[in-house]
N, C-alpha and C. Protein backbone atom coordinates (compact mmCIF):
# COMPACT_ATOMS: atom_id res chain seq x y z
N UNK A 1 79.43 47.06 104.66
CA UNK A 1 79.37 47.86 103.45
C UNK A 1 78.04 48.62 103.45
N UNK A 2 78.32 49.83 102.76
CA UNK A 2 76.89 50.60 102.77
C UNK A 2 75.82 49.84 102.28
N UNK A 3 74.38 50.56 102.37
CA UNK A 3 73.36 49.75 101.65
C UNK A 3 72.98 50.71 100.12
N UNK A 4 73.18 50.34 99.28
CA UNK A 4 72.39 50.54 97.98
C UNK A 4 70.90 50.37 98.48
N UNK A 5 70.03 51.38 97.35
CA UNK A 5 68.63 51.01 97.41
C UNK A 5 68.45 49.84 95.73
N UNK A 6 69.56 50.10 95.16
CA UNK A 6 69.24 48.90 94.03
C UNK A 6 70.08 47.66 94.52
N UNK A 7 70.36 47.41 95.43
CA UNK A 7 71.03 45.85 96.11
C UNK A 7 70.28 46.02 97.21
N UNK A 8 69.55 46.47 97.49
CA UNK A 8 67.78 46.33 98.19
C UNK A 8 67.45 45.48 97.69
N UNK A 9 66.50 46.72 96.96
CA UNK A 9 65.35 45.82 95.99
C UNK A 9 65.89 44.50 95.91
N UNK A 10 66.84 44.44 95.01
CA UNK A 10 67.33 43.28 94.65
C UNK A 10 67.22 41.97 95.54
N UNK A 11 67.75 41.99 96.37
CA UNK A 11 67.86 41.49 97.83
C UNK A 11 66.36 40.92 98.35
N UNK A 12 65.78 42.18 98.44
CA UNK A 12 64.53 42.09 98.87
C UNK A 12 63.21 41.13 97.73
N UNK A 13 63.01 41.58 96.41
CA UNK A 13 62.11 41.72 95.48
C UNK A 13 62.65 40.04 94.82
N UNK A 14 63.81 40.29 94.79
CA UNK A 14 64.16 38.62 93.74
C UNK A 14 65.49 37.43 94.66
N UNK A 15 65.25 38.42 95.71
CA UNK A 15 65.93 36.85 97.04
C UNK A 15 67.24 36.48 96.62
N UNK A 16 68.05 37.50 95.74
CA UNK A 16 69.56 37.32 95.53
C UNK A 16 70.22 37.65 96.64
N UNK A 17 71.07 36.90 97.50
CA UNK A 17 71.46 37.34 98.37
C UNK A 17 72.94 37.09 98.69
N UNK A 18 73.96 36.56 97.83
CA UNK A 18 75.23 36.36 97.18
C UNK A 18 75.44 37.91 97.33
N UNK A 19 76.60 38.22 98.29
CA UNK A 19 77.19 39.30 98.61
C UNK A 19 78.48 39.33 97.19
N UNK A 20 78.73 38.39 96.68
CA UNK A 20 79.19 39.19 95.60
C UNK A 20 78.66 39.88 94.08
N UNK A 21 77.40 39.67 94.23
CA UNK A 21 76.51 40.08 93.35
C UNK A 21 76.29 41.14 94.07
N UNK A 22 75.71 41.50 95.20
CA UNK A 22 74.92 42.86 96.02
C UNK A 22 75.92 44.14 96.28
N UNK A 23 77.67 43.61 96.07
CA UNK A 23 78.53 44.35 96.05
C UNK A 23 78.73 45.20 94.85
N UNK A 24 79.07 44.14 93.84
CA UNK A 24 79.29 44.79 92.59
C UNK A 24 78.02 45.94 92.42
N UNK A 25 76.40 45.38 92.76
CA UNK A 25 75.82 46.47 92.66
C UNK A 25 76.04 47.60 93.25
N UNK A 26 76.02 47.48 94.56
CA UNK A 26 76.44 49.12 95.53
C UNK A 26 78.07 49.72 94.74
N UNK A 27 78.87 48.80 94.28
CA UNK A 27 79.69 49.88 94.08
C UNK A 27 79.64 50.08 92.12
N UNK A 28 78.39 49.91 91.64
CA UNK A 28 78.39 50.22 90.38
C UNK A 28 78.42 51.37 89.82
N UNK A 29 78.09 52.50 90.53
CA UNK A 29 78.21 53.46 90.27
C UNK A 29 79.60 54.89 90.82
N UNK A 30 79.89 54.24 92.03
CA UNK A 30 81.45 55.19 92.35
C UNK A 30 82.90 54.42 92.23
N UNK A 31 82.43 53.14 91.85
CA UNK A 31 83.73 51.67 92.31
C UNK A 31 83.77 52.25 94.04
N UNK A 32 85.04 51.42 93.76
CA UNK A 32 85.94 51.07 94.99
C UNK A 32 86.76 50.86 95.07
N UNK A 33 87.82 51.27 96.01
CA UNK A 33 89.46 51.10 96.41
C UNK A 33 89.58 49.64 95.30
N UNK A 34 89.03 48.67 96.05
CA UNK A 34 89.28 47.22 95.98
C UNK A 34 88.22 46.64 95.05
N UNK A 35 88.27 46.07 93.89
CA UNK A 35 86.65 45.79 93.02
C UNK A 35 87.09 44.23 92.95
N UNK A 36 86.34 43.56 92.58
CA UNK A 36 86.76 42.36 92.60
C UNK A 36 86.74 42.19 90.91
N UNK A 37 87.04 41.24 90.16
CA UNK A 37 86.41 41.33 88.25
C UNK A 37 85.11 41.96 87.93
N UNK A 38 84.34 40.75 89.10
CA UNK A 38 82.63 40.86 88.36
C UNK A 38 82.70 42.92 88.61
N UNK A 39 82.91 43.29 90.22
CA UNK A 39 82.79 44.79 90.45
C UNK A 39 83.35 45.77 89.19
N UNK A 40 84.32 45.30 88.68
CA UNK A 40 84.74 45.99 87.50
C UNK A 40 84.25 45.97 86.63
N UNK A 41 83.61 44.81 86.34
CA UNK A 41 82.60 44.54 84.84
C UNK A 41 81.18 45.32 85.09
N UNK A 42 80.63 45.23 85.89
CA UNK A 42 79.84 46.17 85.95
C UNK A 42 79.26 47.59 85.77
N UNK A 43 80.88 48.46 86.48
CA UNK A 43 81.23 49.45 86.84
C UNK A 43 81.55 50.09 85.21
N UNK A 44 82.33 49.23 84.32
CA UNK A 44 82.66 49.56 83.37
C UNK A 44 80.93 49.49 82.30
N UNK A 45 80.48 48.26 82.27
CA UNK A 45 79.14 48.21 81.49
C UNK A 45 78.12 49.27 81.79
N UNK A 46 77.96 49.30 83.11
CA UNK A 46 76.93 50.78 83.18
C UNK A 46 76.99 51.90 82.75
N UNK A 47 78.68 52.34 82.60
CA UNK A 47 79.41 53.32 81.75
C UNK A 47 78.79 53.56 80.75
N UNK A 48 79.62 52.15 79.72
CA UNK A 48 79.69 52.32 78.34
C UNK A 48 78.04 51.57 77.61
N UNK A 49 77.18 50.67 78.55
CA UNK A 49 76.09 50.53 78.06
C UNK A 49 75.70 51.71 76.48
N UNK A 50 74.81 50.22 75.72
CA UNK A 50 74.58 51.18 74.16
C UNK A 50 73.76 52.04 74.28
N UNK A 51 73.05 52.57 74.98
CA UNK A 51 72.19 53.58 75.17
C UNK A 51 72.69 55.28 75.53
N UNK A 52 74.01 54.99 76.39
CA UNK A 52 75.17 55.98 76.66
C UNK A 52 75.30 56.82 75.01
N UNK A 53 75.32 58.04 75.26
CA UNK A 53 75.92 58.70 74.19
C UNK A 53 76.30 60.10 74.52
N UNK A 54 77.48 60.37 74.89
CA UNK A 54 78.20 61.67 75.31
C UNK A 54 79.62 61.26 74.83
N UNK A 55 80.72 62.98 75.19
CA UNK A 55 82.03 62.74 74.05
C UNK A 55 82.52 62.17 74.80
N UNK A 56 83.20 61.08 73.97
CA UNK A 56 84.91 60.01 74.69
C UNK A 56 83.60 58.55 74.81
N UNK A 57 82.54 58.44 74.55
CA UNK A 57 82.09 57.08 74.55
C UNK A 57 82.70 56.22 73.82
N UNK A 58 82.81 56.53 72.55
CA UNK A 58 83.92 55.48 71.66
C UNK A 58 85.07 54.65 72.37
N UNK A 59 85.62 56.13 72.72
CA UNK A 59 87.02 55.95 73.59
C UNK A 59 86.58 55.09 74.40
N UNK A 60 85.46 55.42 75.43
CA UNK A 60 85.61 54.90 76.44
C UNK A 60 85.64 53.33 76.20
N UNK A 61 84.04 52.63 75.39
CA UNK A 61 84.03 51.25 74.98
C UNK A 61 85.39 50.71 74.31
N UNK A 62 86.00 51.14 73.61
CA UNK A 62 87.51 50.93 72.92
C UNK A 62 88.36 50.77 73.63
N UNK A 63 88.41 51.06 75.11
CA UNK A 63 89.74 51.41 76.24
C UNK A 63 88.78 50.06 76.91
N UNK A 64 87.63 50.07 77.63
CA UNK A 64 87.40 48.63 77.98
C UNK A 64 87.81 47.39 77.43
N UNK A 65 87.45 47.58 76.25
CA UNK A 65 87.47 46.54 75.43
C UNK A 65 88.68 45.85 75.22
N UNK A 66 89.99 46.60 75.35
CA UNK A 66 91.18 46.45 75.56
C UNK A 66 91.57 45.65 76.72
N UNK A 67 91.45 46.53 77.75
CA UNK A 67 91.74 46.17 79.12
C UNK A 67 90.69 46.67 79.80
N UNK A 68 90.16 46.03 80.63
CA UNK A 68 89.29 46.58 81.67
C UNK A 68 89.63 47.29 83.00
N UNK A 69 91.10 46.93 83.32
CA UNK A 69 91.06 48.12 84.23
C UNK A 69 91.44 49.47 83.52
N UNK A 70 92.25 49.77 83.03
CA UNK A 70 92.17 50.89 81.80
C UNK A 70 91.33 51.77 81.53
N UNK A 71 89.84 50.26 81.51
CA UNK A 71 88.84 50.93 81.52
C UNK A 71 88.03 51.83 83.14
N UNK A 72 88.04 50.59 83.77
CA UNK A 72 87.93 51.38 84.84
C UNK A 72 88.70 53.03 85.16
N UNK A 73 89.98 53.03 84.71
CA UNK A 73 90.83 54.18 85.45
C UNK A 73 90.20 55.09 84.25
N UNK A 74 89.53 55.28 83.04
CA UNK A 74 88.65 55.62 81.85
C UNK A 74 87.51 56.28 82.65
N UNK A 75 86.70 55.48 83.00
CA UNK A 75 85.44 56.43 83.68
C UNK A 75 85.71 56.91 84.71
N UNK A 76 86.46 56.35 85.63
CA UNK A 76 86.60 57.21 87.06
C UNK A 76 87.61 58.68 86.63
N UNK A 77 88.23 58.67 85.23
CA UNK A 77 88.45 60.03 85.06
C UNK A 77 87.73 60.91 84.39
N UNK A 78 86.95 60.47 83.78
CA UNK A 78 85.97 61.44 83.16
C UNK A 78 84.79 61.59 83.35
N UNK A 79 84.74 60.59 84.57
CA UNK A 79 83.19 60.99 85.79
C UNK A 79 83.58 62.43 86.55
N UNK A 80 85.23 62.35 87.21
CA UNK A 80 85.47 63.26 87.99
C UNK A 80 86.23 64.52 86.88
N UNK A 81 86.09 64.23 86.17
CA UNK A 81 86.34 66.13 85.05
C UNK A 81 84.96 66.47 84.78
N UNK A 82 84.16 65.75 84.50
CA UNK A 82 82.84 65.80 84.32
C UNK A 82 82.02 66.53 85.54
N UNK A 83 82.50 66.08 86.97
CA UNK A 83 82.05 66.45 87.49
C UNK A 83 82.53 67.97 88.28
N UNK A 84 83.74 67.75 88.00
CA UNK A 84 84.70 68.79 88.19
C UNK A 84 84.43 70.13 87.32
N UNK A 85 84.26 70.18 86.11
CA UNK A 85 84.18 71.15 84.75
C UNK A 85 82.53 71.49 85.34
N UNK A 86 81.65 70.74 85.46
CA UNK A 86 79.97 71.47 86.30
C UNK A 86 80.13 71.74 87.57
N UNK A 87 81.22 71.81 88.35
CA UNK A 87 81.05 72.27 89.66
C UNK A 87 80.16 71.87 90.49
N UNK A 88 79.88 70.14 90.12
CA UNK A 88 79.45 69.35 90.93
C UNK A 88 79.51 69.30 92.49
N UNK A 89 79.21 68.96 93.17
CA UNK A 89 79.71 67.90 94.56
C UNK A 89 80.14 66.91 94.00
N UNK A 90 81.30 66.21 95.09
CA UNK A 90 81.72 64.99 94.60
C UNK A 90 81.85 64.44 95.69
N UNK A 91 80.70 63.11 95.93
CA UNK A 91 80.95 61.92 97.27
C UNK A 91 82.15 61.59 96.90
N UNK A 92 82.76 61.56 98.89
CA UNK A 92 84.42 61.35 99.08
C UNK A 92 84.54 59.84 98.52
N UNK A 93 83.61 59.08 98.57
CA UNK A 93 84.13 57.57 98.42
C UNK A 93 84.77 57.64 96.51
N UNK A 94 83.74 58.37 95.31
CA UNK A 94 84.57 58.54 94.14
C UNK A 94 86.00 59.18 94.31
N UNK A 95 86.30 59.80 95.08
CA UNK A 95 87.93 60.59 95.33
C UNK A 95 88.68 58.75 95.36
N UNK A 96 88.39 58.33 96.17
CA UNK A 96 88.94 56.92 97.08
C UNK A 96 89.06 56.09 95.73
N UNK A 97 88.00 56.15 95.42
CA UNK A 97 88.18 54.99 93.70
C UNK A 97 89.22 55.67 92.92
N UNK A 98 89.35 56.86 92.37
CA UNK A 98 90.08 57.67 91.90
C UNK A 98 91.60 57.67 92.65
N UNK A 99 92.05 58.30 93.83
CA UNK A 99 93.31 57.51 93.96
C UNK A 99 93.76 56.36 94.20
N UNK A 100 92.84 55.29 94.07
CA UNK A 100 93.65 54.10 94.34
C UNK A 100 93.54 53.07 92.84
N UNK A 101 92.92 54.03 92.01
CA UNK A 101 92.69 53.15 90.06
C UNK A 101 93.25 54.29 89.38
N UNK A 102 94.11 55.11 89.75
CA UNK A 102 94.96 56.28 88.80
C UNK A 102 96.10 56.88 89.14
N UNK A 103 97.33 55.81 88.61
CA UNK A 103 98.33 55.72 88.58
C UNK A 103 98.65 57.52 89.04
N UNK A 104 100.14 57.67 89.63
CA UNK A 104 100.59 59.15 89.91
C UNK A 104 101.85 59.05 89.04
N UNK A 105 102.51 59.78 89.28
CA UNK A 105 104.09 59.95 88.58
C UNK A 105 105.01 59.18 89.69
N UNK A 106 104.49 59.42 91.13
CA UNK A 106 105.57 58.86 92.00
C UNK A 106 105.69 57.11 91.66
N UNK A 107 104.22 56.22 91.07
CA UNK A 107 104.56 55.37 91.17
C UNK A 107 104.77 54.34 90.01
């Protein structure tokens, strides 16, 4: 798996070295095909953390709070309109989280 520089530090600075802790960090910010709970809980909290304040936050904490993958398929769509509507770049690995946590019509 790639290296995060915050599952570095981590790694490095406070000697956590439980690959399912160092995962959830590297994929806290794009997910992943495959998340495990904790990877989802994360992915979703860094989101909706109380400090967050932009439109659909409500939504967004309200759709976690429900269900968490929900939530997940919640930010990975309005990371990528978000990033889509500014004419961002978008790392291929968020595409990968995105079709494999957002249902199509075929299925």
């Amino acid at each position: 798996m790639a290296r995060c520089v915050g599952a570095y530090f981590i790694e490095r600075d406070l000697g956590i070295h439980d690959d399912i802790i160092l995962n959830a960090i590297r994929r806290h910010t794009i997910g992943a095909p495959e998340m495990t709970l904790i990877d989802q809980i994360l992915f979703v909290a860094d989101f909706i953390e109380p400090g967050r304040d932009f439109p659909g936050i409500e939504q967004a904490r309200q759709t976690a709070k429900a269900d968490l993958a929900a939530g997940v398929r919640y930010e990975i769509l309005n990371t990528l309109s978000f990033l889509i509507k500014g004419q961002k770049k978008i790392y291929p690995k968020t595409i990968d989280t995105y079709n494999a946590w957002v249902p199509t019509q075929e299925q």
